[in-house]
Protein backbone atom coordinates (compact mmCIF):
# COMPACT_ATOMS: atom_id res chain seq x y z
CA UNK A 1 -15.33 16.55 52.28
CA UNK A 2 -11.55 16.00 51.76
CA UNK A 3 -8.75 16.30 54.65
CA UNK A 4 -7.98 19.81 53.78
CA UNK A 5 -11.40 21.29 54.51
CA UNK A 6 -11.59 19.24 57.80
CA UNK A 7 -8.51 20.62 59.23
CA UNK A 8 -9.19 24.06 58.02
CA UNK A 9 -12.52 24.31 59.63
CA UNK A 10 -10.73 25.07 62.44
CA UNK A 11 -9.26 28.59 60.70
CA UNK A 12 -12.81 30.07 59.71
CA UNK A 13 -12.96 33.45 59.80
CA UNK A 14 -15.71 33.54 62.37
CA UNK A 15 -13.07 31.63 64.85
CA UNK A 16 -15.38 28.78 65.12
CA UNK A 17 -13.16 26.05 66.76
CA UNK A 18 -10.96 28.20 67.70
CA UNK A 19 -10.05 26.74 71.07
CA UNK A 20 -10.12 23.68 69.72
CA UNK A 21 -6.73 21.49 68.88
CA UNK A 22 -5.90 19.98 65.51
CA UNK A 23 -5.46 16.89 66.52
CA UNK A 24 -7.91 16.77 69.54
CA UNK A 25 -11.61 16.17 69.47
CA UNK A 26 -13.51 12.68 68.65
CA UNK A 27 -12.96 13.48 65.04
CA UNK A 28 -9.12 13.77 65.26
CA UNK A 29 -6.97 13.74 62.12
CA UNK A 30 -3.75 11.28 63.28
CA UNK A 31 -0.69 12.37 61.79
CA UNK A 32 1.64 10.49 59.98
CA UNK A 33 4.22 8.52 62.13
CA UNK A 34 7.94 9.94 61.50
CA UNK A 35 9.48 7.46 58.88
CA UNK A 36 12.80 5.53 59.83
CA UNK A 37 16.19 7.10 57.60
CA UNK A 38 19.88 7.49 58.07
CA UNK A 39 20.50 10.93 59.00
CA UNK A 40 23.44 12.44 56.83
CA UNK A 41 23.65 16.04 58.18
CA UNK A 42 24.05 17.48 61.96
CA UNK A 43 21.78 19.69 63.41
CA UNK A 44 23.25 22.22 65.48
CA UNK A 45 21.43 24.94 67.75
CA UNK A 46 23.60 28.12 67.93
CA UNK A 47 21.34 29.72 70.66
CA UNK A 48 17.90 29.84 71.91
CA UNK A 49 15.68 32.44 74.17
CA UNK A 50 12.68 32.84 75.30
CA UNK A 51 10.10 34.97 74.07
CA UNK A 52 7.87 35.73 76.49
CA UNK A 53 4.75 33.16 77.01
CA UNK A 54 5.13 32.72 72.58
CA UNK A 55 2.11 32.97 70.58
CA UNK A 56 0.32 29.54 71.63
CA UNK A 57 -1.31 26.69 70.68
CA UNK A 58 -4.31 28.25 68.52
CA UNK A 59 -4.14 29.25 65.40
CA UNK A 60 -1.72 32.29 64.43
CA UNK A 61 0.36 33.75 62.09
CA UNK A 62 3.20 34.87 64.05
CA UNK A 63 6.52 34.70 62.97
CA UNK A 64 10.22 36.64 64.09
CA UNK A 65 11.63 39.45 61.59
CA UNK A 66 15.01 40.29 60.85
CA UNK A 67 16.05 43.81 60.42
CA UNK A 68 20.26 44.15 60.16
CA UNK A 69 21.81 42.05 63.12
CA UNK A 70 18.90 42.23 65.25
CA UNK A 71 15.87 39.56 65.54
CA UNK A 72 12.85 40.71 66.79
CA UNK A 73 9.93 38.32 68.08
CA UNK A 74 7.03 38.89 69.99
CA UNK A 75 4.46 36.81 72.00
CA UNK A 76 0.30 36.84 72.41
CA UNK A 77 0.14 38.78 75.14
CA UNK A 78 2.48 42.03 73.85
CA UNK A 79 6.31 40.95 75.00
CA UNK A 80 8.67 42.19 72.27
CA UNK A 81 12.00 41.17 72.29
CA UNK A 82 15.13 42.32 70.52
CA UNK A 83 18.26 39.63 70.38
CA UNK A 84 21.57 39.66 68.50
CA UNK A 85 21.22 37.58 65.22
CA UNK A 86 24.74 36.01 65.74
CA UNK A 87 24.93 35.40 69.68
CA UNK A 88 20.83 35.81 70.79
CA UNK A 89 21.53 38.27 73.29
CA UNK A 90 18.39 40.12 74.23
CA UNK A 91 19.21 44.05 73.53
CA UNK A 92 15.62 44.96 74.41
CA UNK A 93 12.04 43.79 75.93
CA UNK A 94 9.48 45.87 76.06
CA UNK A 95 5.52 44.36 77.33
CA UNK A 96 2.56 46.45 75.32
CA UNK A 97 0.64 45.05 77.74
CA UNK A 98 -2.04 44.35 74.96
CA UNK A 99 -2.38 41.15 72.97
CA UNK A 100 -0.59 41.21 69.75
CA UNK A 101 -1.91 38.65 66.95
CA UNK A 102 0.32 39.69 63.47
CA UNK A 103 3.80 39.15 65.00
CA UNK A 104 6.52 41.28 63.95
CA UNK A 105 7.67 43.11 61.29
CA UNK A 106 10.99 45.03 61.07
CA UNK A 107 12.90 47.20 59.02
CA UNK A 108 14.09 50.64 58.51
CA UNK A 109 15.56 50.92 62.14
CA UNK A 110 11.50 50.09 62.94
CA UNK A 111 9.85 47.54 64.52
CA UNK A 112 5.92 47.19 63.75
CA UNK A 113 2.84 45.31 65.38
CA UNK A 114 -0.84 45.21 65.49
CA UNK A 115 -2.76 44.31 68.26
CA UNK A 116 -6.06 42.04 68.75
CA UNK A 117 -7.66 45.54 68.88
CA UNK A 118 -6.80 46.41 65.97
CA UNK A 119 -4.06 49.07 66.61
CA UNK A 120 -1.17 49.32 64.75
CA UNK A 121 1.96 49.98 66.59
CA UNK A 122 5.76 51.22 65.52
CA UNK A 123 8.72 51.00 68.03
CA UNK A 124 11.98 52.33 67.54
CA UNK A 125 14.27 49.00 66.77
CA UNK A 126 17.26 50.59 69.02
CA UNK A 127 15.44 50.63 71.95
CA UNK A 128 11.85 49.52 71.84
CA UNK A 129 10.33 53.16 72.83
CA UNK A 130 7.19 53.64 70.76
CA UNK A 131 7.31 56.01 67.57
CA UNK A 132 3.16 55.81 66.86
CA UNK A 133 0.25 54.33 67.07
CA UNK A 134 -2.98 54.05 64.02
CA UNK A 135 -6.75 52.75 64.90
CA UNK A 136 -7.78 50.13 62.07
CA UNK A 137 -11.18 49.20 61.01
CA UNK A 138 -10.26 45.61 61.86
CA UNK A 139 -7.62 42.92 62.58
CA UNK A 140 -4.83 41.89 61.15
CA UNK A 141 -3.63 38.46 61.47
CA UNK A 142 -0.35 38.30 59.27
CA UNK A 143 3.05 40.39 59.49
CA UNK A 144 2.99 43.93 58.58
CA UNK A 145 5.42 44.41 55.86
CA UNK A 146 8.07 47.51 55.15
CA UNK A 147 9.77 49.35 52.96
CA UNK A 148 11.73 52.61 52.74
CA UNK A 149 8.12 54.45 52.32
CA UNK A 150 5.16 52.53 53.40
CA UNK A 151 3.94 50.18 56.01
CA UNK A 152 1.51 47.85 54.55
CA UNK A 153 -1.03 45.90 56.35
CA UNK A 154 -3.85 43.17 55.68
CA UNK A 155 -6.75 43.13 57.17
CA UNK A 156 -9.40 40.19 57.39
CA UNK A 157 -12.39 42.57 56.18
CA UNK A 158 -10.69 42.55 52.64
CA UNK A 159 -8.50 45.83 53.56
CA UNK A 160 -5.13 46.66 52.32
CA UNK A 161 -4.13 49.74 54.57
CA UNK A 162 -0.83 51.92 53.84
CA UNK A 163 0.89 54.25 56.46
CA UNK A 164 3.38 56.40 56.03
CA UNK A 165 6.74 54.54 57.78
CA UNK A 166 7.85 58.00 59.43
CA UNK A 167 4.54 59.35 60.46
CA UNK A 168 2.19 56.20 61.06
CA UNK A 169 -0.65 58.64 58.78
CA UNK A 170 -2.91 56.93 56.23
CA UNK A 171 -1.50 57.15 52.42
CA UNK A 172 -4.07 55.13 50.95
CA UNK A 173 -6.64 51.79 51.45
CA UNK A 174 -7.61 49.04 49.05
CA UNK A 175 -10.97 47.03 49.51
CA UNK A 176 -12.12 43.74 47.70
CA UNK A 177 -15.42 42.08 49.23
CA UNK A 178 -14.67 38.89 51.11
CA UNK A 179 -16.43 35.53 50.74
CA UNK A 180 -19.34 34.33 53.54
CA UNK A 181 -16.92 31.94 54.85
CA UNK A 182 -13.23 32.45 54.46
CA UNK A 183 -9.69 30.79 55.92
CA UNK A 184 -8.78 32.09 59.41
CA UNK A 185 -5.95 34.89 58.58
CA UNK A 186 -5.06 36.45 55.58
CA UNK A 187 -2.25 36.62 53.12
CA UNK A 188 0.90 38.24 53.29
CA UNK A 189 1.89 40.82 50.85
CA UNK A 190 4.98 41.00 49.02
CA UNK A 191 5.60 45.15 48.92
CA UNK A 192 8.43 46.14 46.31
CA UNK A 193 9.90 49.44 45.93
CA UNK A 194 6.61 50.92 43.36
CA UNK A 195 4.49 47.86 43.85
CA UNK A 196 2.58 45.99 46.45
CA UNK A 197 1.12 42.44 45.17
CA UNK A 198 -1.22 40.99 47.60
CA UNK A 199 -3.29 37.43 47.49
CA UNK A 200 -7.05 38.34 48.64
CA UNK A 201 -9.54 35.61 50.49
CA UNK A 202 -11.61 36.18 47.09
CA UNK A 203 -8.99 33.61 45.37
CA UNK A 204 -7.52 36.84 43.43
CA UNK A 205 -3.79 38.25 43.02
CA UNK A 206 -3.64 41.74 43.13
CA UNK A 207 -1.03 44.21 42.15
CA UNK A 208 -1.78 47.69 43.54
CA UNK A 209 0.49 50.91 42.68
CA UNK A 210 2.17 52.24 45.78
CA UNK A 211 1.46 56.00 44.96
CA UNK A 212 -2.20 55.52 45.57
CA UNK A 213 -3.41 52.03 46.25
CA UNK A 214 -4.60 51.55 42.40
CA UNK A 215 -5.32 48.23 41.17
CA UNK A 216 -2.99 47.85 38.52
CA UNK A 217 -3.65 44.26 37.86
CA UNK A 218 -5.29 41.26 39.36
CA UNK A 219 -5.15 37.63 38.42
CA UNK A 220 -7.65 34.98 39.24
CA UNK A 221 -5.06 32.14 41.44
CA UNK A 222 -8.34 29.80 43.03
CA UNK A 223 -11.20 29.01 41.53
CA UNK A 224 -14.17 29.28 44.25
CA UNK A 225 -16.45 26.60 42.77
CA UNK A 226 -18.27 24.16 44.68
CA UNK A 227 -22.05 23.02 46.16
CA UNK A 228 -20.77 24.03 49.63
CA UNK A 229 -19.83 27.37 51.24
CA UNK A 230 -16.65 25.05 52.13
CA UNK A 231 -15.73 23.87 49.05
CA UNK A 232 -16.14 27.48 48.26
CA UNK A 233 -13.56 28.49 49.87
CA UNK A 234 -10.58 29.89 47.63
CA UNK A 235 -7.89 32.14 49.76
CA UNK A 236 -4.88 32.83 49.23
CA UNK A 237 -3.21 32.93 52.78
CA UNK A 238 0.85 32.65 52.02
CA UNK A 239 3.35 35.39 50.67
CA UNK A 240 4.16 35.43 47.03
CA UNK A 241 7.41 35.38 45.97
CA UNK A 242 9.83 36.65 43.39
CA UNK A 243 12.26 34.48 41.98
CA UNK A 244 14.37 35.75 38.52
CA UNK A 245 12.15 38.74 37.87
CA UNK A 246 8.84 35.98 38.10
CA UNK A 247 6.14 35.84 40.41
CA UNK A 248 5.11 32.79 42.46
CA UNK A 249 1.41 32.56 44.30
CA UNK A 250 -0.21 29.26 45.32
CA UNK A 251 -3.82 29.32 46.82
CA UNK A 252 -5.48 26.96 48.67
CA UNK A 253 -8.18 24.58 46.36
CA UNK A 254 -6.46 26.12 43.95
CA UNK A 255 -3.23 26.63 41.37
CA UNK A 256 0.64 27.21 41.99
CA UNK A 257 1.27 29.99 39.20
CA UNK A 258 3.87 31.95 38.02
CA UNK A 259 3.47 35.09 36.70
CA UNK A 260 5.05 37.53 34.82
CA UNK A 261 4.77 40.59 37.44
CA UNK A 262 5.03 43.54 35.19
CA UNK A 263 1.74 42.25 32.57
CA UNK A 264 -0.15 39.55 35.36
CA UNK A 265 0.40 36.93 32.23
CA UNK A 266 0.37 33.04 33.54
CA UNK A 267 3.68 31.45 32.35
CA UNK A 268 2.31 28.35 34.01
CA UNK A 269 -0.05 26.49 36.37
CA UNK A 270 -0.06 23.39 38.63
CA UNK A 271 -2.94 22.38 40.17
CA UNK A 272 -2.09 22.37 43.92
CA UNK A 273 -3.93 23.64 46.91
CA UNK A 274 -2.06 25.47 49.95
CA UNK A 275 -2.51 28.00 52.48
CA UNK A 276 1.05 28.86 53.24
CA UNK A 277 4.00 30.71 51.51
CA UNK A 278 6.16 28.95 48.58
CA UNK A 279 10.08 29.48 48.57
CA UNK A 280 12.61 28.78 46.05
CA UNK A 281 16.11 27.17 45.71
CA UNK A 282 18.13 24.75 43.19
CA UNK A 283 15.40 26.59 40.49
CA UNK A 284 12.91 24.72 42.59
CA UNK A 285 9.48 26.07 43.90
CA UNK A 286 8.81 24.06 46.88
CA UNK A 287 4.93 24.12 48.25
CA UNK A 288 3.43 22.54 50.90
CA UNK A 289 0.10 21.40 50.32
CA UNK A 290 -3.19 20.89 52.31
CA UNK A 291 -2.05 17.44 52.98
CA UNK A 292 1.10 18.10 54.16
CA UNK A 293 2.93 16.69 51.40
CA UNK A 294 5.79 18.86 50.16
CA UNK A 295 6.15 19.50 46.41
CA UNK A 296 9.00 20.52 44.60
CA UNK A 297 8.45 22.22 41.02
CA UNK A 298 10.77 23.48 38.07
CA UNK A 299 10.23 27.27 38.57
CA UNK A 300 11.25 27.33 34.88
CA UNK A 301 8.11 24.88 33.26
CA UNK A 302 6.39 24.28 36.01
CA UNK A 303 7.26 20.28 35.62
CA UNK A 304 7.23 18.17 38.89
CA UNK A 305 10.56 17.57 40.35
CA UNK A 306 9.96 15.22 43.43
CA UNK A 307 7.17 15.05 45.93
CA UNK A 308 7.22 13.69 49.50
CA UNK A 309 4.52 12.74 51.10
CA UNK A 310 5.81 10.92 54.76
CA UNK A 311 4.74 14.17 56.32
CA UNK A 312 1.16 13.64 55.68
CA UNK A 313 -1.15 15.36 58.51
CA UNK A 314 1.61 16.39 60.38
CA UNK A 315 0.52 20.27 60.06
CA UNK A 316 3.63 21.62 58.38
CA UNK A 317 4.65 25.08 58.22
CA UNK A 318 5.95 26.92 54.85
CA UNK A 319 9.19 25.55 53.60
CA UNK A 320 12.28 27.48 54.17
CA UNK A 321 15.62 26.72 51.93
CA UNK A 322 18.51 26.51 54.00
CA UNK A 323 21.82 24.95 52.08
CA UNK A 324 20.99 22.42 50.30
CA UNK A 325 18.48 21.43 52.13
CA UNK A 326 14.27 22.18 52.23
CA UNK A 327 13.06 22.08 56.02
CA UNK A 328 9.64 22.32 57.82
CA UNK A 329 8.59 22.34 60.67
CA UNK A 330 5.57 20.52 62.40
CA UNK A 331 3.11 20.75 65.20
CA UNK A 332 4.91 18.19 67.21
CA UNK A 333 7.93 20.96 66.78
CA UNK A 334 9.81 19.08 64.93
CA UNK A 335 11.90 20.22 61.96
CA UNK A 336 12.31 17.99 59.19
CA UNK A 337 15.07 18.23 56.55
CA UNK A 338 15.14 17.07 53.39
CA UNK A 339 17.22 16.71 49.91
CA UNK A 340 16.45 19.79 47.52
CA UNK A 341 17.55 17.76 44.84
CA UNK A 342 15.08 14.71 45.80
CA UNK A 343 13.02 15.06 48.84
CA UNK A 344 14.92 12.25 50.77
CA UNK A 345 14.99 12.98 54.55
CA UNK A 346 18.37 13.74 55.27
CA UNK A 347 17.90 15.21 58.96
CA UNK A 348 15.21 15.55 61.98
CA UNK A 349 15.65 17.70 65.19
CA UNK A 350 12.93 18.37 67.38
CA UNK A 351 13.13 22.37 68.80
CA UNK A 352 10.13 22.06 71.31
CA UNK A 353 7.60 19.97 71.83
CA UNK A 354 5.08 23.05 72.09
CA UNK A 355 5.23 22.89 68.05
CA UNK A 356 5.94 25.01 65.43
CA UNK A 357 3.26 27.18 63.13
CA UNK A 358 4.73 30.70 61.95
CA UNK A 359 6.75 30.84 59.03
CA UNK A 360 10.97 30.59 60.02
CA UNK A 361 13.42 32.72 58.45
CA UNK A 362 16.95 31.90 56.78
CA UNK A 363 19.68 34.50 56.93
CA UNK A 364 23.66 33.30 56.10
CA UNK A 365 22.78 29.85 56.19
CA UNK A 366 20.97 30.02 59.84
CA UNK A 367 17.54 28.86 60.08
CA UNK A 368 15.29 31.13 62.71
CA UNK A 369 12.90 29.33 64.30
CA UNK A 370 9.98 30.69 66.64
CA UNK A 371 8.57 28.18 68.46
CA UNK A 372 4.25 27.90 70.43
CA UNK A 373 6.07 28.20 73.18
CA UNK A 374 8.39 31.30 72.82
CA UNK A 375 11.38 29.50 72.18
CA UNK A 376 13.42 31.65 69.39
CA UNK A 377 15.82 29.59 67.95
CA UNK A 378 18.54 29.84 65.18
CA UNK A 379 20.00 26.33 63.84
CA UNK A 380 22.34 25.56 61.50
CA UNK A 381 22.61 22.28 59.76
CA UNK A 382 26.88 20.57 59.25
């Protein structure tokens, strides 16, 4: 059984584990030790707050959203804050009194949640006062995503669900059958204007038309092959991405592709397994894998650019481009910057020592960073 599977265990849809720490237990995975270098950039922290108690130790999904000048972040047990992108003071807190587990989504003057229940919710971003409420057949684990029309959600029994933004009323569903044994959490879609493309726990792209939920394509990203239920195990649990009117996906124990969005045809493939979100910069797509190892790819061909692999079993999060720099972050909370040109470290700032999981956000060059903890941070790098 290789490294990947190990960890993962720990994310099975059932919630085996659950309680469980990645790097505690008599079985323990050590991470790497952080590597010796001669820093070349400052780390700076504009501001930090506190989010309430943050989303904690165990496994989650939660990240901060940016709508406008506002930054909205929530914690487990239902705190939502609102902050001032440039200064971090808090407009807003409001407590649901209800655990949330898909952080936060904003846009459209809205801010959106979904609770452990599975409840989704929609506050009014000015204030925090609730617009409406909708009753789902089951959780969702990632970030609810927006646009002018729809709210979109994922669910973990295979669901795609669409509300009306305004109204919070069902427009239309989406079902695929998922696997025996699957990845704790779920993908993230990627909803355009007609479009909504959405990586399923089957291993499967899908692009569904936002009118009705159709299936207007779908294109096979994992392969689930394997003697074992584990090995099995093909999901695609990251965001795709659209960089120069091309599609990015990368699944885990499976491919990084990119696709031509409007036909589903493969332009290329690298063999690459991950469960979190690719970004792009420098024409770069930058993964990081199930080892931890961070891979940067010519989003052109497809050829290997640089791979760094110091970070091994430190539990990265999805890289975020900021400058000219690709960060991550680790479960030690420490963010680690390196060269988008070759993957040489060139800085290291621990936020918190609580760690980092969610996925951080870059807006005019300031990296957003919500730490276990609760600690909402935005950093930028001199």
């Amino acid at each position: 059984m290789n490294r990947g599977i190990k960890v993962l265990t720990a994310l099975l849809m059932s919630g085996l584990l659950a309680g469980c720490g990645f790097w505690g237990g008599g079985e323990e995975v050590q991470p790497a030790e952080l590597v010796d270098f001669s820093a070349e950039n400052n780390v700076s922290v504009q501001w930090s707050a506190s989010v309430g108690s943050g989303p904690g130790q165990r496994f989650h999904q939660m990240m901060p959203s940016i709508d406008g000048e506002r930054i909205y972040a929530a914690d487990s047990q239902g705190v939502v804050s609102a902050f001032e992108r440039q200064s971090g003071q808090r407009v807003w807190s409001v407590n649901l009194k209800e655990p949330v587990v898909g952080g936060v989504g904003a846009g459209f003057g809205q801010v959106l949640l979904t609770t452990r229940a599975g409840e989704a919710i929609a506050l009014n971003g000015n204030d925090g006062k609730e617009l409406w409420r909708y009753k789902l057949a089951s959780e969702v684990t990632a970030q609810i995503q927006i646009n002018s029309e729809l709210v979109v959600m994922q669910q973990v029994s295979g669901r795609i669900t669409a509300l009306d933004r305004m109204t919070g009323e069902h427009r239309w569903s989406f079902d695929v059958q998922v696997p025996a044994l699957t990845l704790r959490g779920t993908g993230i879609p990627l909803l355009a204007a007609d479009v909504t493309f959405a990586g399923m726990s089957n291993g499967r792209l899908v692009a569904l038309d936002n009118r009705d939920g159709g299936m207007i394509w779908d294109q096979r990203v994992s392969v689930n092959e394997g003697r074992s239920e584990l090995e099995r195990i093909a999901d695609i649990n990251g965001r795709p991405i659209i960089v120069d009117k091309m599609l990015f996906v990368v699944g885990y124990q499976g491919r990084l592709l990119a696709i031509n969005p409007f036909n589903a045809q493969v332009q290329w493939a690298q063999t690459v397994s991950s469960y979190r979100s690719p970004s792009s910069g420098y024409g770069n797509i930058y993964v990081a894998d199930d080892q931890d190892h961070i891979h940067a790819y010519d989003a052109a061909s497809g050829a290997s650019v640089w791979s760094q692999s110091a970070l091994t079993n430190r539990l990265v999060t999805s890289p975020a481009v900021l400058g000219n720099t690709v960060v991550v972050g680790d479960q030690e909370g420490y963010l680690h910057f390196m060269s988008q040109v070759n993957g040489r470290f060139v800085a290291r700032h621990r936020v918190d020592s609580s760690g980092l999981q969610g996925d951080m956000l870059v807006r005019d060059n300031v990296l957003y960073v919500l730490t276990n903890g609760g600690r909402l941070a935005a950093i930028t790098l001199n």
